[in-house]
C-alpha atoms as a PDB file:
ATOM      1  CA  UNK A   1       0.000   0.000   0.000  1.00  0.00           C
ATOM      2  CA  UNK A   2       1.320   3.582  -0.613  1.00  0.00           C
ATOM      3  CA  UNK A   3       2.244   5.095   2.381  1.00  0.00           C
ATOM      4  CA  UNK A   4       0.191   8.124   3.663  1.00  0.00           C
ATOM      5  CA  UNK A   5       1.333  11.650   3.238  1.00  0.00           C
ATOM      6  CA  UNK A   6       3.420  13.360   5.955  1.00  0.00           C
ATOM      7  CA  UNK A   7       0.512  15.283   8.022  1.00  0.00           C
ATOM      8  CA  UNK A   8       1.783  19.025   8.859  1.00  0.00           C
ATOM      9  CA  UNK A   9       2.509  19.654  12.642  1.00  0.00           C
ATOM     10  CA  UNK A  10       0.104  21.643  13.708  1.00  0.00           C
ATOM     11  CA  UNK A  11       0.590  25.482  14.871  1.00  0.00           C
ATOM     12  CA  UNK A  12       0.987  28.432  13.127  1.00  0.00           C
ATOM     13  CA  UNK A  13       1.036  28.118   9.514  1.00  0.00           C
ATOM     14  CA  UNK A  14       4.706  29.965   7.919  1.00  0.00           C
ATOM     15  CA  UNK A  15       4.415  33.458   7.142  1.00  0.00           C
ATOM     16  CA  UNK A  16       4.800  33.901   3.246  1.00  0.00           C
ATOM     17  CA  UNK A  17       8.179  34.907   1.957  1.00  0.00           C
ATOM     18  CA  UNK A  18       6.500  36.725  -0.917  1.00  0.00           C
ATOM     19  CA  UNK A  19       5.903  40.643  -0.813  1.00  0.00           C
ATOM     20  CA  UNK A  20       3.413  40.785   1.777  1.00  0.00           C
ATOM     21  CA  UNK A  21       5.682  38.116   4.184  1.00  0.00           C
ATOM     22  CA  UNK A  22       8.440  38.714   5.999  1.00  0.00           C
ATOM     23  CA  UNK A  23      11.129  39.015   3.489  1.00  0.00           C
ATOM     24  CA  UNK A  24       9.182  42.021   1.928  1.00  0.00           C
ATOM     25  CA  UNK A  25      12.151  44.584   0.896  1.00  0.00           C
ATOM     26  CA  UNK A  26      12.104  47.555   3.613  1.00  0.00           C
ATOM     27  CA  UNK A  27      11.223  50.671   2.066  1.00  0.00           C
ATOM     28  CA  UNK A  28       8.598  49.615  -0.650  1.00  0.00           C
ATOM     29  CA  UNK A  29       4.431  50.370  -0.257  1.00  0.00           C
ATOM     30  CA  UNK A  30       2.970  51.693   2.894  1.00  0.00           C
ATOM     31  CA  UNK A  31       4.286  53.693   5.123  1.00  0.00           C
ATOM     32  CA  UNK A  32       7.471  54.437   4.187  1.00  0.00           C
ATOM     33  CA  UNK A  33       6.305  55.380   0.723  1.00  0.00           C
ATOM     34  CA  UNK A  34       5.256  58.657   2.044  1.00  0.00           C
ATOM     35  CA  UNK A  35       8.187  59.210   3.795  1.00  0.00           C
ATOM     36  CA  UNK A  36      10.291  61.290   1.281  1.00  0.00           C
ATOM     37  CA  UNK A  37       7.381  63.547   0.508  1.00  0.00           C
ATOM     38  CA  UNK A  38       6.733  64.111   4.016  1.00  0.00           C
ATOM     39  CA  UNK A  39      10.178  64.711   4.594  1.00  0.00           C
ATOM     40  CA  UNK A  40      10.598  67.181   1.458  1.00  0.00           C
ATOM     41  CA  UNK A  41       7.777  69.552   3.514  1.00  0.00           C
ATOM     42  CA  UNK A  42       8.400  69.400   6.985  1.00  0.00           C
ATOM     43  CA  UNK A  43      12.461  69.529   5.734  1.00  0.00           C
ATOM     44  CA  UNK A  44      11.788  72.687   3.893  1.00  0.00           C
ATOM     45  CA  UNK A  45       9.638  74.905   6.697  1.00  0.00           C
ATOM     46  CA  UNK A  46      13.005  75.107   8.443  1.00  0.00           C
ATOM     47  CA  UNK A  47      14.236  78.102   5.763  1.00  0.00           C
ATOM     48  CA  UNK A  48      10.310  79.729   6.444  1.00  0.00           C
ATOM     49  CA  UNK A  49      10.553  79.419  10.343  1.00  0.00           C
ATOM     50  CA  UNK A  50      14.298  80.587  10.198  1.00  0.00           C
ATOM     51  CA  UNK A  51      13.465  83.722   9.005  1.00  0.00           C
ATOM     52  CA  UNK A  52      11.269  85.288  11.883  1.00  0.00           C
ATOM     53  CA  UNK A  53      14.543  83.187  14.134  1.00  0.00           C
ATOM     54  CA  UNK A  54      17.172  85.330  13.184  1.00  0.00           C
ATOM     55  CA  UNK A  55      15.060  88.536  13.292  1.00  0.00           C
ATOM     56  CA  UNK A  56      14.431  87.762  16.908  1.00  0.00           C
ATOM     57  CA  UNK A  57      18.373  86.383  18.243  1.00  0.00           C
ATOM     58  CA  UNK A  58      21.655  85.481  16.927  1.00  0.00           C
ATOM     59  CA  UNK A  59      21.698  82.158  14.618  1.00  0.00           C
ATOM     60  CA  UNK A  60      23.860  80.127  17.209  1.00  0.00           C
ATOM     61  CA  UNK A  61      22.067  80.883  19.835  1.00  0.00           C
ATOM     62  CA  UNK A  62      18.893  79.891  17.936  1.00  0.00           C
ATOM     63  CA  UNK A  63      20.665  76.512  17.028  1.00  0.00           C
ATOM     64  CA  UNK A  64      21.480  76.044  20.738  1.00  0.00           C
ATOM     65  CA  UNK A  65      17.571  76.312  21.575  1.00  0.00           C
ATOM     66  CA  UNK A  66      16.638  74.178  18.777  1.00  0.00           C
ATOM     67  CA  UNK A  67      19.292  71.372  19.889  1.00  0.00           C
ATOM     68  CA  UNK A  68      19.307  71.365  23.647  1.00  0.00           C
ATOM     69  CA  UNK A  69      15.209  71.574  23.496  1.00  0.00           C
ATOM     70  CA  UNK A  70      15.316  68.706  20.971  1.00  0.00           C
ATOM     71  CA  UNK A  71      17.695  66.964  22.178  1.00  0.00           C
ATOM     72  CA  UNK A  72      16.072  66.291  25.808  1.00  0.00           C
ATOM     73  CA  UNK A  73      12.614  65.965  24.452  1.00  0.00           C
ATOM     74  CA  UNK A  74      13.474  62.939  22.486  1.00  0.00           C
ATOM     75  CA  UNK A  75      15.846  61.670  25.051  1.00  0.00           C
ATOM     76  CA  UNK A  76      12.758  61.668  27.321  1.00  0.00           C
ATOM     77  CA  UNK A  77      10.580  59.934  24.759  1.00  0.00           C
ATOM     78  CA  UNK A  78      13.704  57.410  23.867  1.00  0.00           C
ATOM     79  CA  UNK A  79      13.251  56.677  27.924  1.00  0.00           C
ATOM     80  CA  UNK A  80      10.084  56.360  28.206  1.00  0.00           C
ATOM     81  CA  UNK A  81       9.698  53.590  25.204  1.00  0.00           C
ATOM     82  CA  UNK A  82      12.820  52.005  26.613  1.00  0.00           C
ATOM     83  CA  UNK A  83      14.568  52.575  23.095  1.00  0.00           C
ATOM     84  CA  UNK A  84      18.188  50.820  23.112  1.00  0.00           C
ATOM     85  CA  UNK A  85      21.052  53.271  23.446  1.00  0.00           C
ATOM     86  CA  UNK A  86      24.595  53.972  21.651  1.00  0.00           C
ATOM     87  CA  UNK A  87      27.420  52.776  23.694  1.00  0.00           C
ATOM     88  CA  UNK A  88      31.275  53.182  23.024  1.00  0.00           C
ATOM     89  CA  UNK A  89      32.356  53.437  19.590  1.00  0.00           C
ATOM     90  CA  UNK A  90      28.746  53.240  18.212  1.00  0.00           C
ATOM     91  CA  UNK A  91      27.928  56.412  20.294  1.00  0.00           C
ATOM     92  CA  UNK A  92      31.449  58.384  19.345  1.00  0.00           C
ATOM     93  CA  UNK A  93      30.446  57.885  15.466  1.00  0.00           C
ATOM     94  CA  UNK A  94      27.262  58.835  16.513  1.00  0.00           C
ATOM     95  CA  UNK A  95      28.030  62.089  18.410  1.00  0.00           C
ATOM     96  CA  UNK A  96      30.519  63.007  15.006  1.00  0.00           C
ATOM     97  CA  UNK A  97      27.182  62.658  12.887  1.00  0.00           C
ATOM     98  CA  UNK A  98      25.526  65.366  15.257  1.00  0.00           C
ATOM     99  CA  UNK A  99      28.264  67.437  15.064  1.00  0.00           C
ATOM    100  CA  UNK A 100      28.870  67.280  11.046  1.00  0.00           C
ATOM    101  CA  UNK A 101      24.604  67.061  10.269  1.00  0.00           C
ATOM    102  CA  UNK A 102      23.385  69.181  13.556  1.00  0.00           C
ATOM    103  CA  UNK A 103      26.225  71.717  14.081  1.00  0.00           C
ATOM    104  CA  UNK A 104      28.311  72.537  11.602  1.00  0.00           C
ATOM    105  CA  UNK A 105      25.350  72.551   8.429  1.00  0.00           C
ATOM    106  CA  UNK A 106      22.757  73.938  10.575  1.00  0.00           C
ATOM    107  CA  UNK A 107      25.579  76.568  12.386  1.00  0.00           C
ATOM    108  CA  UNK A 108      27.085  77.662   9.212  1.00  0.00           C
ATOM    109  CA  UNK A 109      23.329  78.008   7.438  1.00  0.00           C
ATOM    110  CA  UNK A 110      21.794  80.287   9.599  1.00  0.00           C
ATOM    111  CA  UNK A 111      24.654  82.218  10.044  1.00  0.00           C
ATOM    112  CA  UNK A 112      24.541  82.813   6.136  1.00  0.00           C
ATOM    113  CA  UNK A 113      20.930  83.862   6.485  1.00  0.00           C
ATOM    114  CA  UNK A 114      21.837  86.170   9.924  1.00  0.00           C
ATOM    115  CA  UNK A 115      24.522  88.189   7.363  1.00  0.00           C
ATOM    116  CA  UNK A 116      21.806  88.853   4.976  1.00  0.00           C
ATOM    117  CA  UNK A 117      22.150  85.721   2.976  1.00  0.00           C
ATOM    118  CA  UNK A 118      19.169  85.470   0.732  1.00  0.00           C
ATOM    119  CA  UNK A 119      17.063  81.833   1.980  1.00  0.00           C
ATOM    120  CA  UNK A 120      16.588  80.557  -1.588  1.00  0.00           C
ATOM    121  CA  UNK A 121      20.049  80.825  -2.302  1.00  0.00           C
ATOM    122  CA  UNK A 122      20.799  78.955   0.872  1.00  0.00           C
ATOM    123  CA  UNK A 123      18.664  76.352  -0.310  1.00  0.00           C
ATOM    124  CA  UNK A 124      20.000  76.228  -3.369  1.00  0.00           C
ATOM    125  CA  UNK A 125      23.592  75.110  -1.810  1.00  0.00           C
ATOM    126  CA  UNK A 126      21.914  72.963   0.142  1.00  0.00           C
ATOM    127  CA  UNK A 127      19.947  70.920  -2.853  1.00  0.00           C
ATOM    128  CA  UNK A 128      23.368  70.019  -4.397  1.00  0.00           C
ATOM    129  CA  UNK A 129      24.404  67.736  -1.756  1.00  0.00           C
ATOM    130  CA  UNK A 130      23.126  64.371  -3.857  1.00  0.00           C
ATOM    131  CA  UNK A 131      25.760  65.287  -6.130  1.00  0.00           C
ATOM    132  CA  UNK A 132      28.301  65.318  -3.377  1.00  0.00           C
ATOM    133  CA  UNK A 133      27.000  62.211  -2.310  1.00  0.00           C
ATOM    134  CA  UNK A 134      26.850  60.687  -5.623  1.00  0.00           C
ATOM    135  CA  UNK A 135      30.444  61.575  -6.255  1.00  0.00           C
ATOM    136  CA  UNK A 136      31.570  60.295  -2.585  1.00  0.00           C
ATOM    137  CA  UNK A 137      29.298  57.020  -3.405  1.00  0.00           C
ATOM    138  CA  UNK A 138      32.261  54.748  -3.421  1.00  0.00           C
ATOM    139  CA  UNK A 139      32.644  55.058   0.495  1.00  0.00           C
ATOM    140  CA  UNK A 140      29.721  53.353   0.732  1.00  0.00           C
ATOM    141  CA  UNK A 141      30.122  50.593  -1.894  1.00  0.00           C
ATOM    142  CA  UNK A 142      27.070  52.089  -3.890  1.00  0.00           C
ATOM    143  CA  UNK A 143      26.504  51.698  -7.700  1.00  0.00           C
ATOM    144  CA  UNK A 144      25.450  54.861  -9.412  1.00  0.00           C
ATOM    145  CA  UNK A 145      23.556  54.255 -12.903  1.00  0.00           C
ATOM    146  CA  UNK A 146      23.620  56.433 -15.826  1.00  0.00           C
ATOM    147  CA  UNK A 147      19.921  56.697 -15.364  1.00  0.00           C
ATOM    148  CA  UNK A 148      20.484  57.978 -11.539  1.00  0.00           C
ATOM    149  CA  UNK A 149      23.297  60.305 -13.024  1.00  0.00           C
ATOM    150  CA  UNK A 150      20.785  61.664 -15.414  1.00  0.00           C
ATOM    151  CA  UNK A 151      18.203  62.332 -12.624  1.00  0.00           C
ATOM    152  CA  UNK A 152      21.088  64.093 -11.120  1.00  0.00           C
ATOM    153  CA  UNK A 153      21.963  66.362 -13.717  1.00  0.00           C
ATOM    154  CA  UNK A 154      17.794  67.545 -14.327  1.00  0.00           C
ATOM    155  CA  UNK A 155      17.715  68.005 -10.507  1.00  0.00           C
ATOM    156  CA  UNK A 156      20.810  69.808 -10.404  1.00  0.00           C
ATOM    157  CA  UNK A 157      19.104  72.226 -13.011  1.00  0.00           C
ATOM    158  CA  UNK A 158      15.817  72.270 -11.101  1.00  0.00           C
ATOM    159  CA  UNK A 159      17.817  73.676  -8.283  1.00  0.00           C
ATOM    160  CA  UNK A 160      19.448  76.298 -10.455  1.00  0.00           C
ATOM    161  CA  UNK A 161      16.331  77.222 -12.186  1.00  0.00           C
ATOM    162  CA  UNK A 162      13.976  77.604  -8.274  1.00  0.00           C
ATOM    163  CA  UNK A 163      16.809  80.219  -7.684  1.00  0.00           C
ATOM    164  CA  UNK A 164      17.627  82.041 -10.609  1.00  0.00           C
ATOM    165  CA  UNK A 165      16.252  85.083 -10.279  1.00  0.00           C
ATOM    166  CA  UNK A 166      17.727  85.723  -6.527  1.00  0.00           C
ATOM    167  CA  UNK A 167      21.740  85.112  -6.659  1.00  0.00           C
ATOM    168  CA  UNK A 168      22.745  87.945  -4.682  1.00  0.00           C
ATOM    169  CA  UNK A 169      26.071  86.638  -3.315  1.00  0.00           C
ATOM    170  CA  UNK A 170      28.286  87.568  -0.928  1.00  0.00           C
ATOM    171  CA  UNK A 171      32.026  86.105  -0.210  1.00  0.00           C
ATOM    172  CA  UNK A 172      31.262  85.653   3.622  1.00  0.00           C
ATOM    173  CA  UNK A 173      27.790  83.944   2.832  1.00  0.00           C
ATOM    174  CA  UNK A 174      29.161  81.626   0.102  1.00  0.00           C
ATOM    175  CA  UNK A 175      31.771  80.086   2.530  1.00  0.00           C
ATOM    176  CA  UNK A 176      29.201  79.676   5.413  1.00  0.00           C
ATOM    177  CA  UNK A 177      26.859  78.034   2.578  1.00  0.00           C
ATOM    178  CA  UNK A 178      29.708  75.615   1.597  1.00  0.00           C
ATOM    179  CA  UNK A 179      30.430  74.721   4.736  1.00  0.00           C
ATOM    180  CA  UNK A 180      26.987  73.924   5.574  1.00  0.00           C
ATOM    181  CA  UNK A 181      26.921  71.679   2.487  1.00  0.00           C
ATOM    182  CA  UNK A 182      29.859  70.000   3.231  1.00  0.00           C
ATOM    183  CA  UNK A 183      28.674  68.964   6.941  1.00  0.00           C
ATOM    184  CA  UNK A 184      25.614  67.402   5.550  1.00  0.00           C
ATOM    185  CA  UNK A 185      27.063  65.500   2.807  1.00  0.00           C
ATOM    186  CA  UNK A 186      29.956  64.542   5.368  1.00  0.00           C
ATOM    187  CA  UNK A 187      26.962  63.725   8.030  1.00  0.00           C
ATOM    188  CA  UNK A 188      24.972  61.829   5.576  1.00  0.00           C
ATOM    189  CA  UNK A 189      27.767  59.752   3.934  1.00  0.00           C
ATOM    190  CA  UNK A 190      29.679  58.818   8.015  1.00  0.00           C
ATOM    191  CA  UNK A 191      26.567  57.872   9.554  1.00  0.00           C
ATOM    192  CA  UNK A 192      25.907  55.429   5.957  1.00  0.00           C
ATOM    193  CA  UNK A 193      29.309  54.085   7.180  1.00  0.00           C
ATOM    194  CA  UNK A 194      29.645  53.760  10.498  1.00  0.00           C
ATOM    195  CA  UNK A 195      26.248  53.560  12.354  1.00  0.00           C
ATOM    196  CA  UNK A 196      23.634  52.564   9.496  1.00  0.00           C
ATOM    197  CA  UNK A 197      21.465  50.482  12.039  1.00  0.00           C
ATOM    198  CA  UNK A 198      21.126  52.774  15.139  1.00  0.00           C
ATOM    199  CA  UNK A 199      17.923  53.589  16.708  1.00  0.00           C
ATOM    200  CA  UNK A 200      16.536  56.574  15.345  1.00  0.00           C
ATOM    201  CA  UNK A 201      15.045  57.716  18.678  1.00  0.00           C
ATOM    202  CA  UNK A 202      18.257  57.603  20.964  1.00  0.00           C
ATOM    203  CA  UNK A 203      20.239  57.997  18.358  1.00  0.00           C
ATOM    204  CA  UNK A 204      18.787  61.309  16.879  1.00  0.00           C
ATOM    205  CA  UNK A 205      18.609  62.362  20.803  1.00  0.00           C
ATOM    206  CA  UNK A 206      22.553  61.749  21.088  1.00  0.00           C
ATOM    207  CA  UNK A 207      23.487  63.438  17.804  1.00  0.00           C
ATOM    208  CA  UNK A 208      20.801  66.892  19.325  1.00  0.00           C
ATOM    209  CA  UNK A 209      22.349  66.881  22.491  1.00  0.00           C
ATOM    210  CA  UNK A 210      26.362  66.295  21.240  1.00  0.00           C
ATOM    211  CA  UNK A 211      25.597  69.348  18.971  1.00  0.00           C
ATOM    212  CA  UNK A 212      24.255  71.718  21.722  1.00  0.00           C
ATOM    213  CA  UNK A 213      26.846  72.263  23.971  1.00  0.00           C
ATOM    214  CA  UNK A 214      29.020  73.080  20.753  1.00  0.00           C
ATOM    215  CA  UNK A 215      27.184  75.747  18.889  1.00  0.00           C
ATOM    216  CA  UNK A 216      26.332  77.201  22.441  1.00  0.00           C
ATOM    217  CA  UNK A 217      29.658  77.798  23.437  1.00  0.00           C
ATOM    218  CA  UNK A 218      30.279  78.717  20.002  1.00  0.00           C
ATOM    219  CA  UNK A 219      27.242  81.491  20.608  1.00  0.00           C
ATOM    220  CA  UNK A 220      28.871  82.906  24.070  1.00  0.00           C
ATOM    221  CA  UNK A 221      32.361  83.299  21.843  1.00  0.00           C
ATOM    222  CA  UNK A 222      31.682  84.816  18.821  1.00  0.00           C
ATOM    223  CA  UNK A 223      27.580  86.515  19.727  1.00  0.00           C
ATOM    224  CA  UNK A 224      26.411  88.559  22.154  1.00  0.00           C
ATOM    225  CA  UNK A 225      23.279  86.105  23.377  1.00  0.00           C
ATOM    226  CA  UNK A 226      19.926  88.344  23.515  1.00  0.00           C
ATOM    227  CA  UNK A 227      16.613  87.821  22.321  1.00  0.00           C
ATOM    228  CA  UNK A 228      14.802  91.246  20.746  1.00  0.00           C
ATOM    229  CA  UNK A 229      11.300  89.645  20.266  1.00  0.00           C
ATOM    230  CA  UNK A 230      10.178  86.641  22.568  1.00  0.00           C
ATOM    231  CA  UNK A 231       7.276  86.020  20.213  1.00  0.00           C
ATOM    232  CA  UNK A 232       8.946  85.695  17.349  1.00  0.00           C
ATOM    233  CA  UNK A 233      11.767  83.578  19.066  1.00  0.00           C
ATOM    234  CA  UNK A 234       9.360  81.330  20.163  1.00  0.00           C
ATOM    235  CA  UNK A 235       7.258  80.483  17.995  1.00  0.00           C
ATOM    236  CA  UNK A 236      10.087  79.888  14.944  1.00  0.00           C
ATOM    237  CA  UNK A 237      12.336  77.651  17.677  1.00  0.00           C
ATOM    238  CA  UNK A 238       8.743  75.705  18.667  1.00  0.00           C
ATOM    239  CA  UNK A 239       8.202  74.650  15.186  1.00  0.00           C
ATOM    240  CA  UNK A 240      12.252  74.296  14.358  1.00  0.00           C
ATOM    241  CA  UNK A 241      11.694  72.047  17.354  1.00  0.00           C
ATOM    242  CA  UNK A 242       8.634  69.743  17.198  1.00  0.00           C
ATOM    243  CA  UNK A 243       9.041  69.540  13.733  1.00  0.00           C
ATOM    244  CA  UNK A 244      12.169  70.061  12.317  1.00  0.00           C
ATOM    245  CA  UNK A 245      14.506  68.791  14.477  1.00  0.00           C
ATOM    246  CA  UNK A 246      12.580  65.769  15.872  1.00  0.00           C
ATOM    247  CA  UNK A 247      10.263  64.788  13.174  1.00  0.00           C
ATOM    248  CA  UNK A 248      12.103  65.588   9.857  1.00  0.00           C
ATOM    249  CA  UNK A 249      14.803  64.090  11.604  1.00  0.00           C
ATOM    250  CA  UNK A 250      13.448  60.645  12.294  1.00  0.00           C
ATOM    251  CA  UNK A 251      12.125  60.627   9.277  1.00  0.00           C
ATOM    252  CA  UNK A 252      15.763  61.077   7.634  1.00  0.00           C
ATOM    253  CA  UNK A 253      17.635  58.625   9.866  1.00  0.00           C
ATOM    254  CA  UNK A 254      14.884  56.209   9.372  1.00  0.00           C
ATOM    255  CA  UNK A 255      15.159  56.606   5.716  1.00  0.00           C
ATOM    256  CA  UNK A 256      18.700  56.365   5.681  1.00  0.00           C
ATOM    257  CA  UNK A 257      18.286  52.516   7.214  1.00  0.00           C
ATOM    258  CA  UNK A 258      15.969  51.853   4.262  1.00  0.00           C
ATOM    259  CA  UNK A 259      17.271  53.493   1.265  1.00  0.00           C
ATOM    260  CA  UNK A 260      21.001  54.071  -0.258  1.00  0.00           C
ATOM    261  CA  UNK A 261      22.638  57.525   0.868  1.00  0.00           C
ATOM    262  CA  UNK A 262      22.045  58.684  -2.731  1.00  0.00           C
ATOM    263  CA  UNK A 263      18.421  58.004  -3.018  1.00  0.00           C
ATOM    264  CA  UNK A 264      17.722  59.506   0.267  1.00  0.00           C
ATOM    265  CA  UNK A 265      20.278  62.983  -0.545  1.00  0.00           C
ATOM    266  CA  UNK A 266      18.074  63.362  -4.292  1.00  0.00           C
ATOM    267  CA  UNK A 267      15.651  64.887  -1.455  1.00  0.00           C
ATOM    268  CA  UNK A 268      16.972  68.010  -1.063  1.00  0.00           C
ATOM    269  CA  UNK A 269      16.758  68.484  -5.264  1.00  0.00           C
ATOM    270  CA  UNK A 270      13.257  69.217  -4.493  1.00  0.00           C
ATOM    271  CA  UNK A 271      13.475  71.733  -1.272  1.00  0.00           C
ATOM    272  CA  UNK A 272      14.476  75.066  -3.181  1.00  0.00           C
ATOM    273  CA  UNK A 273      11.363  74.615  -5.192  1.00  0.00           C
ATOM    274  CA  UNK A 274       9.126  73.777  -2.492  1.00  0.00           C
ATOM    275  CA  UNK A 275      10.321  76.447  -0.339  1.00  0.00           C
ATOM    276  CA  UNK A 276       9.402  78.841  -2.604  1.00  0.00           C
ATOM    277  CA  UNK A 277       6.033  77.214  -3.191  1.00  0.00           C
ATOM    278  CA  UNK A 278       5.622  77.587   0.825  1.00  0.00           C
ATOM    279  CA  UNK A 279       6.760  81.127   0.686  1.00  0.00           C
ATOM    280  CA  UNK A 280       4.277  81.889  -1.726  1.00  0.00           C
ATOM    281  CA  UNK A 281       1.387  80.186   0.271  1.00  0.00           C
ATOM    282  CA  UNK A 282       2.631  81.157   3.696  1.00  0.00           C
ATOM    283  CA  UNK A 283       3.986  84.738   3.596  1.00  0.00           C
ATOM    284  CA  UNK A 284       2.652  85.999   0.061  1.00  0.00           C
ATOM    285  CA  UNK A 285       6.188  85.809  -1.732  1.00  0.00           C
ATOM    286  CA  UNK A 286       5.378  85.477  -5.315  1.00  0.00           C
ATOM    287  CA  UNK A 287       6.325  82.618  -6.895  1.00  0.00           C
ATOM    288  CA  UNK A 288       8.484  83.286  -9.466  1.00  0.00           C
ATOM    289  CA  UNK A 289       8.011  81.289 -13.275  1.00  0.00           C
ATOM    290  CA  UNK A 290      11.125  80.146 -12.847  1.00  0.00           C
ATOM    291  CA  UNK A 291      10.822  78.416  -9.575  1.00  0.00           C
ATOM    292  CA  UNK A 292       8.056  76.579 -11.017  1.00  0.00           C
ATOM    293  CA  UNK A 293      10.094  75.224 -13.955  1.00  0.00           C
ATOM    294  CA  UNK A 294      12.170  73.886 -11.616  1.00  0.00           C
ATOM    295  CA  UNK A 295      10.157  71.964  -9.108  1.00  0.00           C
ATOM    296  CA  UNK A 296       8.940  70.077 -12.161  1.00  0.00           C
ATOM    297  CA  UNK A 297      12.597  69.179 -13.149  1.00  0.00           C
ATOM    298  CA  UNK A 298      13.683  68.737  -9.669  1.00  0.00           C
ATOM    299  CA  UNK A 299      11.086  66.610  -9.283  1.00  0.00           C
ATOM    300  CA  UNK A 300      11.860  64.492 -12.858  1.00  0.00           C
ATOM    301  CA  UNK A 301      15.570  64.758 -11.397  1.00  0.00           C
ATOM    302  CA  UNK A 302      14.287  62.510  -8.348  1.00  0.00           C
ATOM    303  CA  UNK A 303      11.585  60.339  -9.971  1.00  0.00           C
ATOM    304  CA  UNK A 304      14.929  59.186 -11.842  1.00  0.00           C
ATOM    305  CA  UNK A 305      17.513  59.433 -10.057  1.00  0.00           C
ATOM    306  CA  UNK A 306      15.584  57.553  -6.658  1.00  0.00           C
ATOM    307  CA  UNK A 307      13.934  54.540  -8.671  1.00  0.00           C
ATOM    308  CA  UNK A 308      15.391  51.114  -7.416  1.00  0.00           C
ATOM    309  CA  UNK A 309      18.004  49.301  -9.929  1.00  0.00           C
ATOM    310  CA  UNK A 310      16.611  46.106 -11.277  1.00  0.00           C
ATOM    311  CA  UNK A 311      18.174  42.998 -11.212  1.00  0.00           C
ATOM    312  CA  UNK A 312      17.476  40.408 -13.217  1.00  0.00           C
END
């Protein structure tokens, strides 16, 4: 007689390894697909609540704020939900992120915008750090395609375009502008490398609160600390706060454990252009021709450049 068929031990039947299982790639539908849109918004209100910021106090001393309050209000919430933290070497590399992403970008920034530094210009030096990245992709054992390159390159000229009609530069702001670029891409590219799996609750916490202590000493050196309106300093380092610091934040170091360093940076193609568009709809700047033109390439620029490589 032919044997019976092996029954199946009963319990739970195996999750499917299919899209929907557990093998499902990170980063694909649901909730993470709105990430980088979210991210491009709540990323580019920082240049619109910076502006009332440095009306009201000096720029580091606005950055020291915007850290320290940060900083311990996500520490708390890290606490409370018993998130792991960095120890030793994990939290060094960590603490050299904060300083490179949090300090020295964010320092050298709203400095430019304190001397006069026109915001869209700002921006604009800002939206060319995916081609820093791209360049520096190597450290990270990433493949750039043609295709991404090309998505590069129409980015790159959506950038250019969103700002045409406002370069009014200055030696002193270029060099703070540069420097801000360079601590992002830097920022971006070390943490890739050297902590690509840390908790993005304690670990954004660590890299707020190893900034603070920096640009605030910073601030007592080279400002005199005062604030001329309370109202206005308040309000701009509430929302730099809640939402720029902590949640554009999260959202970033999640998305750099999901995506490749240059996927994530063709972001910031995209903020020039939507800062404008927010300046338009928030404080009546007209948007300028121009800056339309090049949210549509910026946003062609990262449609390409931020598509997945197929394999066969």
């Amino acid at each position: 007689m032919p044997s019976a068929p092996p029954t199946r031990p009963r319990g739970r039947t195996p999750a499917p390894s299919g899209p929907s299982g557990p093998s499902a790639p990170p980063g694909g539908a649901g909730p993470m697909a709105l990430a980088p849109p979210l991210f491009v918004v709540l990323w580019s209100s920082a240049f619109i609540a910076g502006v009332p910021g440095v009306e009201s106090a000096p720029p580091l001393l606005l950055m020291f704020a915007r850290f320290g309050l940060a900083g311990l209000l996500l520490a708390a919430y890290a606490l409370a939900v018993r998130a792991p933290w960095p120890r030793g070497r994990a939290l060094a590399h960590i603490a050299v992120t904060g300083l490179l992403i949090q300090a020295v970008q964010f320092g050298s920034f709203y400095t430019a915008l304190d001397l006069g530094f026109p915001a869209a210009v700002v921006s604009l030096v800002q939206g060319l750090n995916p081609v820093v990245v791209a360049f520096a992709a190597r450290f990270l054992g990433e493949t750039v395609t043609a295709r991404q390159w090309l998505g590069f390159a129409l980015g790159a000229a959506g950038v250019a375009l969103a700002v045409a009609d406002r370069l009014a530069l200055s030696a002193g702001g270029v060099m703070l502008c540069l420097a801000g670029l360079l601590g992002l891409s830097a920022g971006t590219l070390y943490q890739k490398r050297f902590v690509p799996d840390m908790d993005v609750r304690s670990g954004t916490a660590a890299q707020l609160l190893a900034a603070a202590p920096v640009v605030g000493v910073l601030s007592l050196v080279f400002e005199t600390p005062h604030v001329s309106d309370w109202a206005k300093f308040t309000g701009s380092v509430a929302w730099m706060v809640l939402v720029n610091a902590i949640a554009a934040f999260l959202l970033l170091n999640t998305m750099l454990q999901r995506f490749s360093a240059s996927r994530v940076s063709t972001l910031f193609f995209l903020t020039p252009s939507v800062t404008a568009v927010m300046a338009w709809l928030l404080i009546g700047q007209f948007l300028h021709p121009l800056a339309i033109a090049g949210l549509v390439l910026g946003g062609a620029g990262v449609l390409l450049a931020s598509r997945p490589v197929r394999t066969s």
